[in-house]
Protein backbone atom coordinates (compact mmCIF):
# COMPACT_ATOMS: atom_id res chain seq x y z
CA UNK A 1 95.52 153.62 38.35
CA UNK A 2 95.28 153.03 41.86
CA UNK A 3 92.85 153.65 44.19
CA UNK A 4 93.44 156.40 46.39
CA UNK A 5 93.49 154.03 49.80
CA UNK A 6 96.23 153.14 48.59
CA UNK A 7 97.94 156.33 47.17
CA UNK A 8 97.52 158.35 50.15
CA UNK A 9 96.98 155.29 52.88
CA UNK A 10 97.06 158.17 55.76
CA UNK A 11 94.23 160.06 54.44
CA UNK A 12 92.00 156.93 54.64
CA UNK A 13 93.66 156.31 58.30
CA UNK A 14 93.30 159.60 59.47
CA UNK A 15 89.30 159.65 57.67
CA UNK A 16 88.39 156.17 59.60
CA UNK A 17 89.43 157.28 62.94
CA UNK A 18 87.59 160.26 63.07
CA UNK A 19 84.44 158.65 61.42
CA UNK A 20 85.18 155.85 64.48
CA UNK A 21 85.46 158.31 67.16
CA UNK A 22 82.74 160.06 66.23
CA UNK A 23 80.32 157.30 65.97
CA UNK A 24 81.92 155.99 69.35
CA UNK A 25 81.67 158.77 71.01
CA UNK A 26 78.32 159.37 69.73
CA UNK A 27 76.92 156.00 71.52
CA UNK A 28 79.14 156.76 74.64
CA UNK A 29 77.95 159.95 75.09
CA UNK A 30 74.32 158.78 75.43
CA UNK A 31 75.29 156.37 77.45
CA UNK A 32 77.49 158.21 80.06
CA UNK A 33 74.92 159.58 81.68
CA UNK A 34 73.67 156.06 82.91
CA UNK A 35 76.79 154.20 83.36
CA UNK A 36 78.49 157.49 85.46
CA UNK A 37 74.98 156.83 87.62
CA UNK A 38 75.20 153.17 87.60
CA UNK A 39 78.53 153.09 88.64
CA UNK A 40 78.31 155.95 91.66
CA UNK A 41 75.83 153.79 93.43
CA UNK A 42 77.60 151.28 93.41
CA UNK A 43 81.28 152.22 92.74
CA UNK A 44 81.96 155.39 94.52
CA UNK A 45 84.90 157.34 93.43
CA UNK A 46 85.55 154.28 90.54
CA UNK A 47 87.74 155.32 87.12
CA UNK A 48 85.02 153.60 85.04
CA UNK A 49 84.51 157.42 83.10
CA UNK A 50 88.18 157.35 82.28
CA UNK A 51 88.10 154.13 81.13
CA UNK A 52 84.90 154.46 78.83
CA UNK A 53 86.62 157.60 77.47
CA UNK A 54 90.32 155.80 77.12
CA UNK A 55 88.06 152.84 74.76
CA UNK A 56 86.22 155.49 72.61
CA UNK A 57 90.33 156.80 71.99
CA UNK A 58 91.51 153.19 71.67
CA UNK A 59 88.38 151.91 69.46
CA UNK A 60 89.23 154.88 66.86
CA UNK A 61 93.04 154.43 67.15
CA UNK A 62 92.94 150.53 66.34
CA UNK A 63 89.91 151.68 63.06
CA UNK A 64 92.81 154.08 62.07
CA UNK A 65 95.18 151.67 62.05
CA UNK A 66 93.33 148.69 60.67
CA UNK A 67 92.60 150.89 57.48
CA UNK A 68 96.18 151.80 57.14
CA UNK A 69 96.95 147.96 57.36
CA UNK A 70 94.10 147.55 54.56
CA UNK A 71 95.94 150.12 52.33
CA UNK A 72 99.13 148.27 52.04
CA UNK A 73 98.99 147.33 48.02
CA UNK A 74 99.63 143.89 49.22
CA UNK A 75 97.34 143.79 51.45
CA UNK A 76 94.47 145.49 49.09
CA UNK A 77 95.63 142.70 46.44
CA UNK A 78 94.58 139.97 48.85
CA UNK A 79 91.49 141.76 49.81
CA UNK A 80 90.68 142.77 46.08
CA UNK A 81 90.86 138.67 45.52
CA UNK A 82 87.78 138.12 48.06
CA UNK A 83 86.11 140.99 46.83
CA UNK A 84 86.69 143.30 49.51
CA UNK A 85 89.69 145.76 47.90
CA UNK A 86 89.19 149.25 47.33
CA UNK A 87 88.51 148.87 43.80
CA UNK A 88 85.77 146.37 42.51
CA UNK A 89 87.22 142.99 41.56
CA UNK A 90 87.41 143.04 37.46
């Protein structure tokens, strides 16, 4: 039987980029505050906002696609072989 990472890869995708974004986001929105002020006094008018919110989008995308990568049954093989597939090592 195989594990279901790798029966329904996009599931596991999907799953990791929102857990991503939302612990991204999480951290970035506690931070905004201070780097928006930090960056007005001495950056007026700068994209730096955009930016940090274009990484929180790009941080999640590249989890998403990393675990899709990880749930290629090749790639789970290898991984399973160090230990680190999505089923225990027998």
């Amino acid at each position: 039987m195989e594990p279901t990472q790798v029966v329904h890869p996009w599931k596991a995708a999907v799953r990791t980029a929102l857990q991503a974004f939302l612990a991204v986001a999480a951290v970035a929105t506690m931070a905004l505050p201070i780097v928006v002020e930090f960056v007005e006094q001495f950056w007026p008018g700068s994209p730096a906002v955009a930016v940090i919110v274009g990484a929180v989008a790009f941080v999640a995308a590249l989890a998403g696609l990393l675990t899709r990568i990880m749930a290629i049954p090749a790639v789970n093989d290898l991984l399973t072989v160090i230990g680190l597939g999505a089923e225990p090592k027998l």
